[in-house]
N, C-alpha and C. Protein backbone atom coordinates (compact mmCIF):
# COMPACT_ATOMS: atom_id res chain seq x y z
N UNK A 1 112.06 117.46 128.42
CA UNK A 1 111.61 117.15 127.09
C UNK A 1 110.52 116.07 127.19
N UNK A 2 109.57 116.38 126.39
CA UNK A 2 108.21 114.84 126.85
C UNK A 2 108.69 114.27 126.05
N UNK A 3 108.21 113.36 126.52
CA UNK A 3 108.60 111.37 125.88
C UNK A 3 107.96 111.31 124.70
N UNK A 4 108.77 110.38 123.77
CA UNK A 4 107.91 110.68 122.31
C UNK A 4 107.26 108.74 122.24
N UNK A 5 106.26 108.82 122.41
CA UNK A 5 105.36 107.58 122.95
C UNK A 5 105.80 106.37 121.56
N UNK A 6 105.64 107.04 120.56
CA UNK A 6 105.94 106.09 119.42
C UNK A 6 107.67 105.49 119.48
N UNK A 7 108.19 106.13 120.19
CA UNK A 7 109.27 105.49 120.33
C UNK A 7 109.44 103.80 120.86
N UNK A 8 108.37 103.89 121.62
CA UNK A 8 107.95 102.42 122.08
C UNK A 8 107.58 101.55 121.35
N UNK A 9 107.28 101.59 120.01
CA UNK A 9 106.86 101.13 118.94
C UNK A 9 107.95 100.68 118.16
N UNK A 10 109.44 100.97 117.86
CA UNK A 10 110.37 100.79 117.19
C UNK A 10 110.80 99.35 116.97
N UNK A 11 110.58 98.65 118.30
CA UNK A 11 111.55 97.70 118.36
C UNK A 11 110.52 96.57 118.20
N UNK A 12 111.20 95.81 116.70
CA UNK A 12 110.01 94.77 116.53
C UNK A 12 110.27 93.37 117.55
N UNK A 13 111.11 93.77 117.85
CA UNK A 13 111.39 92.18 118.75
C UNK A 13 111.13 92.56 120.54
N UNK A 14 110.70 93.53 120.88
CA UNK A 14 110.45 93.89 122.21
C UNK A 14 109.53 92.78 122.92
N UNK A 15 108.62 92.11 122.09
CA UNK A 15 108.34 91.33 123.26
C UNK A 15 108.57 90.10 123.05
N UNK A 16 109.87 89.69 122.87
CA UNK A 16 110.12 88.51 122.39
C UNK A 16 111.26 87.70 123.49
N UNK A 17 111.11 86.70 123.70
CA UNK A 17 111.37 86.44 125.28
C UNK A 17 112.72 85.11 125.08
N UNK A 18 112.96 85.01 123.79
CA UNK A 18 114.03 84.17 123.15
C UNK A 18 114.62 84.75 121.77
N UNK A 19 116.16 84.15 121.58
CA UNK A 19 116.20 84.34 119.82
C UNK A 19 115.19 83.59 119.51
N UNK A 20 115.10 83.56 117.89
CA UNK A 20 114.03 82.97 116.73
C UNK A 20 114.92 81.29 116.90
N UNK A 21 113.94 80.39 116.91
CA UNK A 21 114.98 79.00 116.39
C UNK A 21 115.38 79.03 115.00
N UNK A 22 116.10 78.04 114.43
CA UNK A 22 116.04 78.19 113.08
C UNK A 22 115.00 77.59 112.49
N UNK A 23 114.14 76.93 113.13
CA UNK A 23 112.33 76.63 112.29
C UNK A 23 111.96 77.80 112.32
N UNK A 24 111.67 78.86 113.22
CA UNK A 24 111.39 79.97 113.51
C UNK A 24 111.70 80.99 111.84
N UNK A 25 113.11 81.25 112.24
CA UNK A 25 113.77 81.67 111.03
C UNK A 25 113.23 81.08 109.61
N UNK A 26 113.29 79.90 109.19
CA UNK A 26 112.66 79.42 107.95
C UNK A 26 111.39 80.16 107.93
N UNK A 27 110.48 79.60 108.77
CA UNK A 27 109.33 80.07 108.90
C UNK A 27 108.88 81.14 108.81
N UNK A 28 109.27 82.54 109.29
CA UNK A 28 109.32 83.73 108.93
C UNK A 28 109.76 84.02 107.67
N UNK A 29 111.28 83.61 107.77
CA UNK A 29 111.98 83.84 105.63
C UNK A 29 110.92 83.51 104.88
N UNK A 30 110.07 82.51 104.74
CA UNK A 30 109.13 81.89 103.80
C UNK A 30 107.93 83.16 103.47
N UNK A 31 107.33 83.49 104.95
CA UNK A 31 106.33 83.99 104.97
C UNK A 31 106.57 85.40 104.34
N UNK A 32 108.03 86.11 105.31
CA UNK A 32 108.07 87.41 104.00
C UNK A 32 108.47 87.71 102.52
N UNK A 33 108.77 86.33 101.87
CA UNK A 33 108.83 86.11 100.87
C UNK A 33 107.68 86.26 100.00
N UNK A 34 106.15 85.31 100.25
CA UNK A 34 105.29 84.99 100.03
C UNK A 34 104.42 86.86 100.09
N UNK A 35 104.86 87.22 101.31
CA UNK A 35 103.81 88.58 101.60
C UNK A 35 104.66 89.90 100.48
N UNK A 36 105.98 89.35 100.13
CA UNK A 36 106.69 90.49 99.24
C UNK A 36 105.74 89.88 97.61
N UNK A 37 105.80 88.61 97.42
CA UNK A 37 105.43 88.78 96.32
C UNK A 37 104.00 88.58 95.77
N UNK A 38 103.11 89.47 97.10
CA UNK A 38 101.68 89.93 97.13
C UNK A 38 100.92 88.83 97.52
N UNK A 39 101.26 87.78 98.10
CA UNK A 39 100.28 86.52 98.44
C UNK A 39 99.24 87.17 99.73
N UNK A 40 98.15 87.13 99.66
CA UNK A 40 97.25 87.91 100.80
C UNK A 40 96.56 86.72 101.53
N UNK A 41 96.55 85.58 100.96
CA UNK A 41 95.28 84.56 101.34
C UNK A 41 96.47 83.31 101.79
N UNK A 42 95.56 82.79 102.96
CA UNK A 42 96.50 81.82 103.56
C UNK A 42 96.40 80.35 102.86
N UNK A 43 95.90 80.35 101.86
CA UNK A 43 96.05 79.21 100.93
C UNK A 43 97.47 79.15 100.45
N UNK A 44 97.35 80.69 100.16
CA UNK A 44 98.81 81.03 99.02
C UNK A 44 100.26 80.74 100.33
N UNK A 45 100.20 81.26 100.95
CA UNK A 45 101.08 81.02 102.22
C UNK A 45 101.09 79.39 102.42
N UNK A 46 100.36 78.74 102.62
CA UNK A 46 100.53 77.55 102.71
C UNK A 46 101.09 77.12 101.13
N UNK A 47 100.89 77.26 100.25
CA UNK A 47 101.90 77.05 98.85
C UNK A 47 102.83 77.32 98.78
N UNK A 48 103.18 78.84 99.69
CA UNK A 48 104.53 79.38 99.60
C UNK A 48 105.66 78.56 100.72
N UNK A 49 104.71 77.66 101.10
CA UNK A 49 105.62 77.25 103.14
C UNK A 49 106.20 75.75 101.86
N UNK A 50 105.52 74.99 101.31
CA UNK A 50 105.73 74.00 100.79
C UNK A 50 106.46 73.89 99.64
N UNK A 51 106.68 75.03 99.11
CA UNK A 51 107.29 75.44 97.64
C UNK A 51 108.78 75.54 98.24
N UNK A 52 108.86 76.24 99.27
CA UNK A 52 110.42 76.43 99.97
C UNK A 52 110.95 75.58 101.00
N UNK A 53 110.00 74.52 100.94
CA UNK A 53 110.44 72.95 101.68
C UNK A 53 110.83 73.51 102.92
N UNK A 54 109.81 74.34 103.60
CA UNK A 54 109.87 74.35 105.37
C UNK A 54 109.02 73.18 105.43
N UNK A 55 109.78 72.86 106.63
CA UNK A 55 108.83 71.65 107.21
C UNK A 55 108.59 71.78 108.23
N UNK A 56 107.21 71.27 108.63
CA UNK A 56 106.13 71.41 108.73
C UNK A 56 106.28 70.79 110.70
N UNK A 57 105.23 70.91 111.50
CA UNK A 57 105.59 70.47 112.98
C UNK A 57 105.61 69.04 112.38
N UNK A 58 105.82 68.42 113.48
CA UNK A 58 105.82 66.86 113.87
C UNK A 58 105.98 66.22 112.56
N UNK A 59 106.47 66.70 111.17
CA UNK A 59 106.49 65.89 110.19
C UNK A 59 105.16 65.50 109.45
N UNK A 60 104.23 66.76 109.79
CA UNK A 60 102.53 66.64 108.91
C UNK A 60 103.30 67.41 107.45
N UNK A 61 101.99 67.65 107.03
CA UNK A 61 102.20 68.54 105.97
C UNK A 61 101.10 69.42 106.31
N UNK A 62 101.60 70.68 105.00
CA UNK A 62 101.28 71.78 105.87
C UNK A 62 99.63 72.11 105.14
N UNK A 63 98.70 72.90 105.93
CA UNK A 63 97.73 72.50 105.52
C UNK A 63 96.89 74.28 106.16
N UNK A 64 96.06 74.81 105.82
CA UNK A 64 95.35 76.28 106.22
C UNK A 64 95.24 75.92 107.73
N UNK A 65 95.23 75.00 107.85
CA UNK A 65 94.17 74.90 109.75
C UNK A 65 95.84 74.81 110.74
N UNK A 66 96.73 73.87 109.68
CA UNK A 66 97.80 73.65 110.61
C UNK A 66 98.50 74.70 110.58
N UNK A 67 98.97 75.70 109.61
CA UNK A 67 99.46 77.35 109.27
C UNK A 67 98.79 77.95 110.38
N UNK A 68 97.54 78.10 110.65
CA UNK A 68 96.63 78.59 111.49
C UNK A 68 97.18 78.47 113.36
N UNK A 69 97.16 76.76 113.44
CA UNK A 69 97.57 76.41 114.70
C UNK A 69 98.92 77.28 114.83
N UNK A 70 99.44 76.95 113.96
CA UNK A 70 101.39 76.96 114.41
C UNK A 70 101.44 78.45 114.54
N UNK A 71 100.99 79.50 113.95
CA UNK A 71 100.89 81.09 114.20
C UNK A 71 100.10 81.03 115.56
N UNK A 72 99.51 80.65 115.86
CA UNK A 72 98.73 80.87 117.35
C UNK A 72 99.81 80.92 117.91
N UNK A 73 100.24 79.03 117.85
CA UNK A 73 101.21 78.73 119.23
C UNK A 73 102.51 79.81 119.21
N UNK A 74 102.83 80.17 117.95
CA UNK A 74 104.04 81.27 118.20
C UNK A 74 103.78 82.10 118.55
N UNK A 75 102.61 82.74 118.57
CA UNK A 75 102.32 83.75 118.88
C UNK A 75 102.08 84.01 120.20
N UNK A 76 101.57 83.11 121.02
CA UNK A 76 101.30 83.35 122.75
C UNK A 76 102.77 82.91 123.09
């Protein structure tokens, strides 16, 4: 039977090399909150991170450039 290639595609956590922390967790909860209730622009995301009192790295506040950084660093 050939391999069905999209099957490789299923698993959203495949390349994920730890659980989520619970900053992690907040951090995500916030964001699909914000993207369910149509926010497209990372202004609005940064309203939505501060409205649901995630906090923020090192105790800044949260700001487009620092939203920006902190998705990088999770991301690599």
């Amino acid at each position: 039977m050939p391999h069905n290639t999209d099957e490789q595609y299923l698993n959203s956590h495949q390349t994920r090399d730890h659980e989520p922390t619970e900053y992690e967790n907040l951090l995500g909860d916030a964001l699909e909150r914000a993207f369910g209730n149509n926010v497209t622009d990372i202004q609005g995301l940064v309203d939505g991170l501060i409205e649901h009192g995630v906090p923020a790295p090192n105790g800044q506040s949260w700001s487009t450039g620092l939203l920006e950084a902190e998705l990088k660093r999770l991301g690599t």
